[in-house]
Protein backbone atom coordinates (compact mmCIF):
# COMPACT_ATOMS: atom_id res chain seq x y z
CA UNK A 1 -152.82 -46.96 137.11
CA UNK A 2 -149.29 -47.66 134.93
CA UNK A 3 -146.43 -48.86 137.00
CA UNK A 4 -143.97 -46.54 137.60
CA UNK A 5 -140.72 -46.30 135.68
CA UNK A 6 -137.82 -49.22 137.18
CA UNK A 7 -134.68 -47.42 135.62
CA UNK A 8 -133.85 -44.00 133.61
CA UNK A 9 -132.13 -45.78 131.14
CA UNK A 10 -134.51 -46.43 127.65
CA UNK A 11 -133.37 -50.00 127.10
CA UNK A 12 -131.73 -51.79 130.32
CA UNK A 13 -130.68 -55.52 130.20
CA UNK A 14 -129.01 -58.03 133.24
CA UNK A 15 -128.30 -61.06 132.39
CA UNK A 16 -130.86 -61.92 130.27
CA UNK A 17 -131.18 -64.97 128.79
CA UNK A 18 -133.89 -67.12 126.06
CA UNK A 19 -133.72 -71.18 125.66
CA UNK A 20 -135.23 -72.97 123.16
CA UNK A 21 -135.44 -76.12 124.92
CA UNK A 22 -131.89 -77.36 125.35
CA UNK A 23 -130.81 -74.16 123.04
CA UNK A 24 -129.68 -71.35 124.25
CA UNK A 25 -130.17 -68.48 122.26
CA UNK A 26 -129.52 -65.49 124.17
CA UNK A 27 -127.08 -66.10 127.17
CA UNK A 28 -126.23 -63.73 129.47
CA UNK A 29 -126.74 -60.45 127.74
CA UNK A 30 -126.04 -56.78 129.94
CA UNK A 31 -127.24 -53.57 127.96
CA UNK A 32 -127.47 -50.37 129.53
CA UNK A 33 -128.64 -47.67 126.38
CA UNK A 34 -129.63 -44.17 127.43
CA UNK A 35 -132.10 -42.04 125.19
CA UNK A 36 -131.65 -40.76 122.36
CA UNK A 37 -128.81 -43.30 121.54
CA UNK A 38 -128.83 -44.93 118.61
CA UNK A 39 -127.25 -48.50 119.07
CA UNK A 40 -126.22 -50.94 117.38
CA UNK A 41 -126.49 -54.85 117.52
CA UNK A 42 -124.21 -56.39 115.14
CA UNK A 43 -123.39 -60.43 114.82
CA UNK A 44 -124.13 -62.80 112.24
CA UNK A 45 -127.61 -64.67 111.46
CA UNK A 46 -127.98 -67.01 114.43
CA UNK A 47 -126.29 -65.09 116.80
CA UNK A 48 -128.73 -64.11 118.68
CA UNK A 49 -129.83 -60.53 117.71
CA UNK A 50 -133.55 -61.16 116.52
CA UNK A 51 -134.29 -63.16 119.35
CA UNK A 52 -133.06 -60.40 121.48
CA UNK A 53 -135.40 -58.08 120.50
CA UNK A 54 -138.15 -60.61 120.55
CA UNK A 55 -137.44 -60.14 124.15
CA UNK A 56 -137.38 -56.47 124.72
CA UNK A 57 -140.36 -55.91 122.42
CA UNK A 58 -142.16 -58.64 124.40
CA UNK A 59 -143.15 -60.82 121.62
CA UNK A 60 -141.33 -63.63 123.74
CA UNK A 61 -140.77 -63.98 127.49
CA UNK A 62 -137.18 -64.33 128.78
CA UNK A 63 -135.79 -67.24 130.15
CA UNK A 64 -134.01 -65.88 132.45
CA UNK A 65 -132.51 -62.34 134.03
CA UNK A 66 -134.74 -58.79 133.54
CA UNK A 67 -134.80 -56.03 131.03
CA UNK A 68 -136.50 -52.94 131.59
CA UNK A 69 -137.58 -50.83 128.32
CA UNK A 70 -138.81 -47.11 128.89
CA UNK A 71 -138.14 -48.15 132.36
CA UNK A 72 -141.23 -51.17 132.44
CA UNK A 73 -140.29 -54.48 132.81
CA UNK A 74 -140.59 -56.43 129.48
CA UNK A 75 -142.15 -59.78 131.89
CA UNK A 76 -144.24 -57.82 134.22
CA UNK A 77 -145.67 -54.93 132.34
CA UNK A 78 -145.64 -55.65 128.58
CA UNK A 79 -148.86 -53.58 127.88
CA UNK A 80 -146.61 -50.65 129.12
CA UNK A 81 -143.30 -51.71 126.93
CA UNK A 82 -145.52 -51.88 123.77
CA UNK A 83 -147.08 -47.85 124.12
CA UNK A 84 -144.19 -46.71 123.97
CA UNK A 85 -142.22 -48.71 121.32
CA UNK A 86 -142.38 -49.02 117.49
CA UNK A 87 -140.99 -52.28 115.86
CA UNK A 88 -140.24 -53.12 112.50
CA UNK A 89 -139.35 -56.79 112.30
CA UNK A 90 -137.33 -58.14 109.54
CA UNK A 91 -140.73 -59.80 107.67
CA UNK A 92 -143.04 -57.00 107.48
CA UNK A 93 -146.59 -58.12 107.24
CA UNK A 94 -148.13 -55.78 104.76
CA UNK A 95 -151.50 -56.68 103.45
CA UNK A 96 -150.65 -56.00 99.27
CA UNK A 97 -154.42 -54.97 99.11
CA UNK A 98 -154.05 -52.48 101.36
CA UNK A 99 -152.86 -48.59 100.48
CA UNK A 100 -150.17 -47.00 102.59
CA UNK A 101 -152.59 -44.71 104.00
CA UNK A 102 -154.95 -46.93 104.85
CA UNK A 103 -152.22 -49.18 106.74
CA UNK A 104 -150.81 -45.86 109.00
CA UNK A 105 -154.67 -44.72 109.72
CA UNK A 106 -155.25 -48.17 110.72
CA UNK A 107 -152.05 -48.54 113.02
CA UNK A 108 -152.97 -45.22 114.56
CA UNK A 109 -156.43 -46.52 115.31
CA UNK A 110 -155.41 -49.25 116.93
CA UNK A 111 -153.11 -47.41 119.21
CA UNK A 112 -155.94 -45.16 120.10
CA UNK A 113 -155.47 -42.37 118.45
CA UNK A 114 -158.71 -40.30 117.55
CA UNK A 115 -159.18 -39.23 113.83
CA UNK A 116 -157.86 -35.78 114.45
CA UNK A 117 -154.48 -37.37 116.11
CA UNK A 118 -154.23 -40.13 113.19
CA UNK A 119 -154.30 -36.91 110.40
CA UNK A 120 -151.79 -35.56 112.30
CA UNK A 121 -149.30 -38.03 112.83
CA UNK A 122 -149.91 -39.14 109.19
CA UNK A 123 -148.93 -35.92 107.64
CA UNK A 124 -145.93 -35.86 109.83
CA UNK A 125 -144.62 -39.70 109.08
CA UNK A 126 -144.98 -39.12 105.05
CA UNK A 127 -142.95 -36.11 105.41
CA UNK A 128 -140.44 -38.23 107.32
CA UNK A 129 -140.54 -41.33 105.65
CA UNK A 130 -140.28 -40.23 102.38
CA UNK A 131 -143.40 -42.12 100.33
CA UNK A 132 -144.38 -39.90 98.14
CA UNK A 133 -147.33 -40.18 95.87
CA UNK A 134 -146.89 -44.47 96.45
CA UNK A 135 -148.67 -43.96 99.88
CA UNK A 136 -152.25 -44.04 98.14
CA UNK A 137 -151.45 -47.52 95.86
CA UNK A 138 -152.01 -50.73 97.07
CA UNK A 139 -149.00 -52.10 98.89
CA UNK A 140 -148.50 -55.16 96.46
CA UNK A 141 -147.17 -52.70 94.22
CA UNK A 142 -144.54 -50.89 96.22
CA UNK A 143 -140.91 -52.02 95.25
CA UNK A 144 -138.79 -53.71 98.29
CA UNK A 145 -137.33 -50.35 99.69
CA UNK A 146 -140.84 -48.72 99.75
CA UNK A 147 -142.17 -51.34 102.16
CA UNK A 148 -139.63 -50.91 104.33
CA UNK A 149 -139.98 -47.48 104.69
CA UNK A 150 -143.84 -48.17 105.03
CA UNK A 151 -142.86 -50.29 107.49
CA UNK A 152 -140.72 -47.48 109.09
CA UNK A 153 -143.71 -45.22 108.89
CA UNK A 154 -146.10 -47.54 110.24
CA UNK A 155 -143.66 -48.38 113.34
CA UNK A 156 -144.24 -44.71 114.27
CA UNK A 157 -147.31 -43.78 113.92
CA UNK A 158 -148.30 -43.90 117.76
CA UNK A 159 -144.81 -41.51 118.12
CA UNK A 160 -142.36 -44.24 120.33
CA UNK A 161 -140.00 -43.26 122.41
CA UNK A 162 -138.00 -46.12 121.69
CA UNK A 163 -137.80 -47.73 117.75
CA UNK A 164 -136.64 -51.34 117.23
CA UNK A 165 -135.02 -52.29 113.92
CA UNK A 166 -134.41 -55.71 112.89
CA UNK A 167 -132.22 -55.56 110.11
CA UNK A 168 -133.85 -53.07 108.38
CA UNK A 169 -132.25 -53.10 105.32
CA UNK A 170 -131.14 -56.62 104.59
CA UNK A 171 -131.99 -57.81 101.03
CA UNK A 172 -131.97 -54.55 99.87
CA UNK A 173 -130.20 -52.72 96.81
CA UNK A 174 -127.34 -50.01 98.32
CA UNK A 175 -129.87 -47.08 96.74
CA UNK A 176 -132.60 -48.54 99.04
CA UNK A 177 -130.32 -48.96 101.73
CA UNK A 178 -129.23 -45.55 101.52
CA UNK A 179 -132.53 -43.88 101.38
CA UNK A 180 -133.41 -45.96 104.86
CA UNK A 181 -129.81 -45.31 106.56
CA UNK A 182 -131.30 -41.22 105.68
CA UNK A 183 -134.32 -41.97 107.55
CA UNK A 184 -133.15 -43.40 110.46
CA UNK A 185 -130.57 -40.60 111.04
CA UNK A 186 -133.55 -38.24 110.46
CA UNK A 187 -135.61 -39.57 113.05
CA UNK A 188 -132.99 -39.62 115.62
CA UNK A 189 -131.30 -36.11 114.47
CA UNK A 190 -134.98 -34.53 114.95
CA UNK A 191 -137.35 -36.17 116.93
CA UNK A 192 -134.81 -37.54 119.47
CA UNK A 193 -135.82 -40.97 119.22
CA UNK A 194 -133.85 -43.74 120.59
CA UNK A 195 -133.45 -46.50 118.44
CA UNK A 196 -132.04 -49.96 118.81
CA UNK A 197 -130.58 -51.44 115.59
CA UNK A 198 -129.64 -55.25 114.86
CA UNK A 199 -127.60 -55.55 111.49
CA UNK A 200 -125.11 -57.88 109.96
CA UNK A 201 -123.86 -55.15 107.44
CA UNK A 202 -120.87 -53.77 109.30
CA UNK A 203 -120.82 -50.83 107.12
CA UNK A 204 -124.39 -49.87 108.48
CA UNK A 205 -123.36 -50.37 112.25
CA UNK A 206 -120.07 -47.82 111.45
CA UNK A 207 -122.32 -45.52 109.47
CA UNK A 208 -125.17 -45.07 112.20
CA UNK A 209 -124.48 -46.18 115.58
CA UNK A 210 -123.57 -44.37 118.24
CA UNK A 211 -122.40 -47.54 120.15
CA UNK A 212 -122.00 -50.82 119.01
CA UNK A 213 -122.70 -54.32 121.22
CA UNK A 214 -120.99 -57.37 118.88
CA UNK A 215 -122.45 -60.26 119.77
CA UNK A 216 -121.50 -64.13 119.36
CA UNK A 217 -123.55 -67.50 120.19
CA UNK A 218 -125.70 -65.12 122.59
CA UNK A 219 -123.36 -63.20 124.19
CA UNK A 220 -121.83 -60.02 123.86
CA UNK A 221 -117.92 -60.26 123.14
CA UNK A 222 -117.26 -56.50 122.92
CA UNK A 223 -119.10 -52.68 123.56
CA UNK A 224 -117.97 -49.57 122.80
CA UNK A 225 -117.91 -47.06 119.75
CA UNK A 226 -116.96 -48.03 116.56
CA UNK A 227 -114.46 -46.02 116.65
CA UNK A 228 -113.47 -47.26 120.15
CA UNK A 229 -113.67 -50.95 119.09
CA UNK A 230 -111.66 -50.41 115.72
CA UNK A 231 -108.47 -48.83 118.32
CA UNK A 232 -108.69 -51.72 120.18
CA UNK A 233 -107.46 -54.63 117.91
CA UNK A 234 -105.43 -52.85 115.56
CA UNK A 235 -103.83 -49.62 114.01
CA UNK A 236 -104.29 -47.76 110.23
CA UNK A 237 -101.63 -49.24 107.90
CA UNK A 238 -100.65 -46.52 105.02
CA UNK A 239 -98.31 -48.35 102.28
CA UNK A 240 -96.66 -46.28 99.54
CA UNK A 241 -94.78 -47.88 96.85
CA UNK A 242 -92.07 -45.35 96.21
CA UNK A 243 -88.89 -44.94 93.95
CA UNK A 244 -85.89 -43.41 95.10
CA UNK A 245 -83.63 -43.58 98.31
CA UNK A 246 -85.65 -45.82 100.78
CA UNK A 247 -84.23 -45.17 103.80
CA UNK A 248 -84.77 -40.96 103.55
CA UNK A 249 -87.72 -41.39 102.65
CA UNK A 250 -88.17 -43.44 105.87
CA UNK A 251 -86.14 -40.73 108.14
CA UNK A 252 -88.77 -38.43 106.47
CA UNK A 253 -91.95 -40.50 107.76
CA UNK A 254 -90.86 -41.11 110.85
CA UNK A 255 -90.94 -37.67 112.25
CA UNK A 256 -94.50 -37.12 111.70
CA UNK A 257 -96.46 -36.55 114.68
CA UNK A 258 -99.13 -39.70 115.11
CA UNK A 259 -96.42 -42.02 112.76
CA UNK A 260 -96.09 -45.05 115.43
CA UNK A 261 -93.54 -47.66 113.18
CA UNK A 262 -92.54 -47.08 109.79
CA UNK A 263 -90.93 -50.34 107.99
CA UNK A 264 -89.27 -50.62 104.45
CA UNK A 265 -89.45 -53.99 102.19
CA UNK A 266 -87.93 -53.17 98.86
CA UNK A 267 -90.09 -50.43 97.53
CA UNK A 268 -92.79 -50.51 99.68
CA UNK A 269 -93.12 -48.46 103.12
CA UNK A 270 -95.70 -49.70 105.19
CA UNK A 271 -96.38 -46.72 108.44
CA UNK A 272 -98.68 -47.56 111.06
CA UNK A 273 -101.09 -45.09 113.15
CA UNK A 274 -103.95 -45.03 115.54
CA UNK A 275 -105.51 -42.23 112.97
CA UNK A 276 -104.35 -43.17 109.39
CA UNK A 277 -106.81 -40.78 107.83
CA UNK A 278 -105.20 -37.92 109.58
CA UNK A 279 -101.46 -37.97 108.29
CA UNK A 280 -101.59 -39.44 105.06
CA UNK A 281 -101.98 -36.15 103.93
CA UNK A 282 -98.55 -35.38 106.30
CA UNK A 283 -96.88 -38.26 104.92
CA UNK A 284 -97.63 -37.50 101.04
CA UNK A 285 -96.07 -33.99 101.97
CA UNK A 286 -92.91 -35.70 103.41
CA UNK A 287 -92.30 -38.27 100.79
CA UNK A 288 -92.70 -35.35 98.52
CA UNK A 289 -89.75 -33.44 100.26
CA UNK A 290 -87.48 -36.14 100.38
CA UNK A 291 -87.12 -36.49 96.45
CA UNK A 292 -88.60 -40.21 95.81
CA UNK A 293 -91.01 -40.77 93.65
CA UNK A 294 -94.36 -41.99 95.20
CA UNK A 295 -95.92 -44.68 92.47
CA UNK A 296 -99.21 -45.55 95.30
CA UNK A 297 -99.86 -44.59 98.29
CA UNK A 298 -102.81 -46.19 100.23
CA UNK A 299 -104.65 -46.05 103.86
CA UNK A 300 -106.13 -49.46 104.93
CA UNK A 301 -108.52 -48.68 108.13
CA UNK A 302 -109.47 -51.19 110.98
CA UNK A 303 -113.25 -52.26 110.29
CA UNK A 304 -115.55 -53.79 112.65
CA UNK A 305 -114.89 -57.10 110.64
CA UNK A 306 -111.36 -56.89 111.96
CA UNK A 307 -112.81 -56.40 115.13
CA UNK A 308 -115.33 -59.12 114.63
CA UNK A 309 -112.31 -60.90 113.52
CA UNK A 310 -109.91 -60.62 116.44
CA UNK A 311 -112.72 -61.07 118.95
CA UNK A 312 -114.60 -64.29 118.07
CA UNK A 313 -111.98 -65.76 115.58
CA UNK A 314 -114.63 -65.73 112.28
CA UNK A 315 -115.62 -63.04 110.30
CA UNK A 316 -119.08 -62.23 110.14
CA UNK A 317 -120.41 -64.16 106.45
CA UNK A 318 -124.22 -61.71 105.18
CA UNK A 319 -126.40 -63.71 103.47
CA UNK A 320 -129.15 -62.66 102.04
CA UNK A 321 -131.16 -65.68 101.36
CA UNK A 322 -131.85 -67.07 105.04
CA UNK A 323 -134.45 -68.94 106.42
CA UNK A 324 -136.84 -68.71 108.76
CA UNK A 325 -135.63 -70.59 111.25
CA UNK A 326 -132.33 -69.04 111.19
CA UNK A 327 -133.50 -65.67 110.90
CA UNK A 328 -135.42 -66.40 114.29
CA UNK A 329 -132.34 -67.58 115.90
């Protein structure tokens, strides 16, 4: 008989923890993500992320607290955890002799699928995972972004409830990248799946998740949405570089609704707001009415860099070329 369900939530996490002998990799993490969430775990490599979701996939005990995923406990009842997850790890072992479709049949076999359930649940991931003809050729002749999206495929064959990606995209080409940020949205946006994402492209974490956990030498510094975690270390700047009488033109910014400070130095104006995008369509308008002539005028936004920035005092440095060891870490 399975064991019943601990928690409602589709990934929960207190206080876990994973040494490495006198290394602590994960210390003291807390994550509480409902379903249908897509989430996002965003540090630099050695952080901690991949061995996180060692963890919660149960490819690696914990050292230390619980985490319950689709409400099993990842130490007590890992047979459990793994029905009802898909996983695709940053190294995707694809045998190059294989075809695609002999790789998904496969995976669904193994899950237990009969023949009938494997057709099935093929057609569906090829229409989802975009593949295209390429799903019949051997693997070893797939370019970078089609394994991935093999990968992808593969991952949910058995249908998950919960999908773990592990940097999904890294070492990519932005076309590739693309095509796999589509796919994840897709899977969400239709089939409701909740998916837990570890990046160190801050551009993907924005883009895709619905919350965002930074984390730092094991621990998370900050939670919230990206949008939420942008407000909280800094406002939009808009500068315009102008011509003309200065100081109307700064009367005229300054009584726009959302306008927090407005500052002149020489010929530039630099006006802060929480929402920068929003009224520097208001503030073109104004500048316009006031008679100056407006030479530039540009919106710098917070990013999740800043953020990374403000929180742990580095900015996060991708790299492509990693090793293994640190790509465990």
């Amino acid at each position: 008989m399975s064991a019943l369900p601990s928690s409602s939530a589709a990934i929960h996490a207190s206080g876990l923890v994973r040494r490495f002998g006198d290394f602590t990799a994960v210390d003291g993490v807390d994550l509480d993500i409902q379903p249908g969430e897509i989430y996002g775990f965003l540090g630099p490599n050695g952080s901690g992320k991949s061995t996180t979701v060692r963890v919660l996939c149960t490819l690696i005990s914990p050292s230390g607290g619980s985490a319950t995923v689709a409400g099993f406990d990842v130490a007590t009842h890992p047979d459990e955890v793994r029905l009802r997850i898909g996983v695709a790890l940053q190294d995707a072992a694809l045998d190059p002799m294989q075809s695609g479709v002999e790789l998904l049949r496969l995976q669904g076999r193994l899950y237990g699928l009969t023949k009938r359930e494997v057709a099935i649940r093929l057609a569906e991931v090829s229409d989802l995972v975009d593949i295209g003809e390429a799903i019949d050729r051997p693997i070893g002749t797939y370019s970078g972004g089609m394994k991935r999206r093999l990968d992808l495929a593969a991952s949910l064959m058995h249908n998950p409830d919960i999908l773990f990606l592990d940097e999904p995209t890294t070492g990519l080409d932005p076309v590739s990248r693309a095509r796999v940020w589509e796919e994840v949205r897709r899977l969400n946006d239709e089939l409701g799946t909740t998916i837990f994402l570890t990046t160190q492209y801050l551009e993907e974490a924005d883009e895709l998740a619905d919350r965002v956990g930074i984390l730092s030498a094991g621990r998370i510094v900050a939670e919230g949405t990206p949008d939420e975690l942008k407000r909280s270390v800094g406002e939009d700047v808009i500068i315009a570089r102008i011509d003309g009488d200065g100081s109307a033109a700064l009367a005229a910014v300054h009584g726009i609704a959302g306008v927090s400070t407005a500052e002149l130095h020489g010929d530039e104006l630099t006006i802060a707001a929480a929402d920068g995008a929003s009224i520097i369509s208001p503030v073109a308008v104004a500048l316009s009415g006031t008679g100056v002539h407006v030479k530039d005028l540009t919106l710098r936004t917070t990013t999740l860099d800043d953020v990374f920035l403000e929180l742990t005092g580095n900015r996060i440095e991708r790299r492509d070329d990693v090793t293994p060891e640190e790509v465990s870490a």
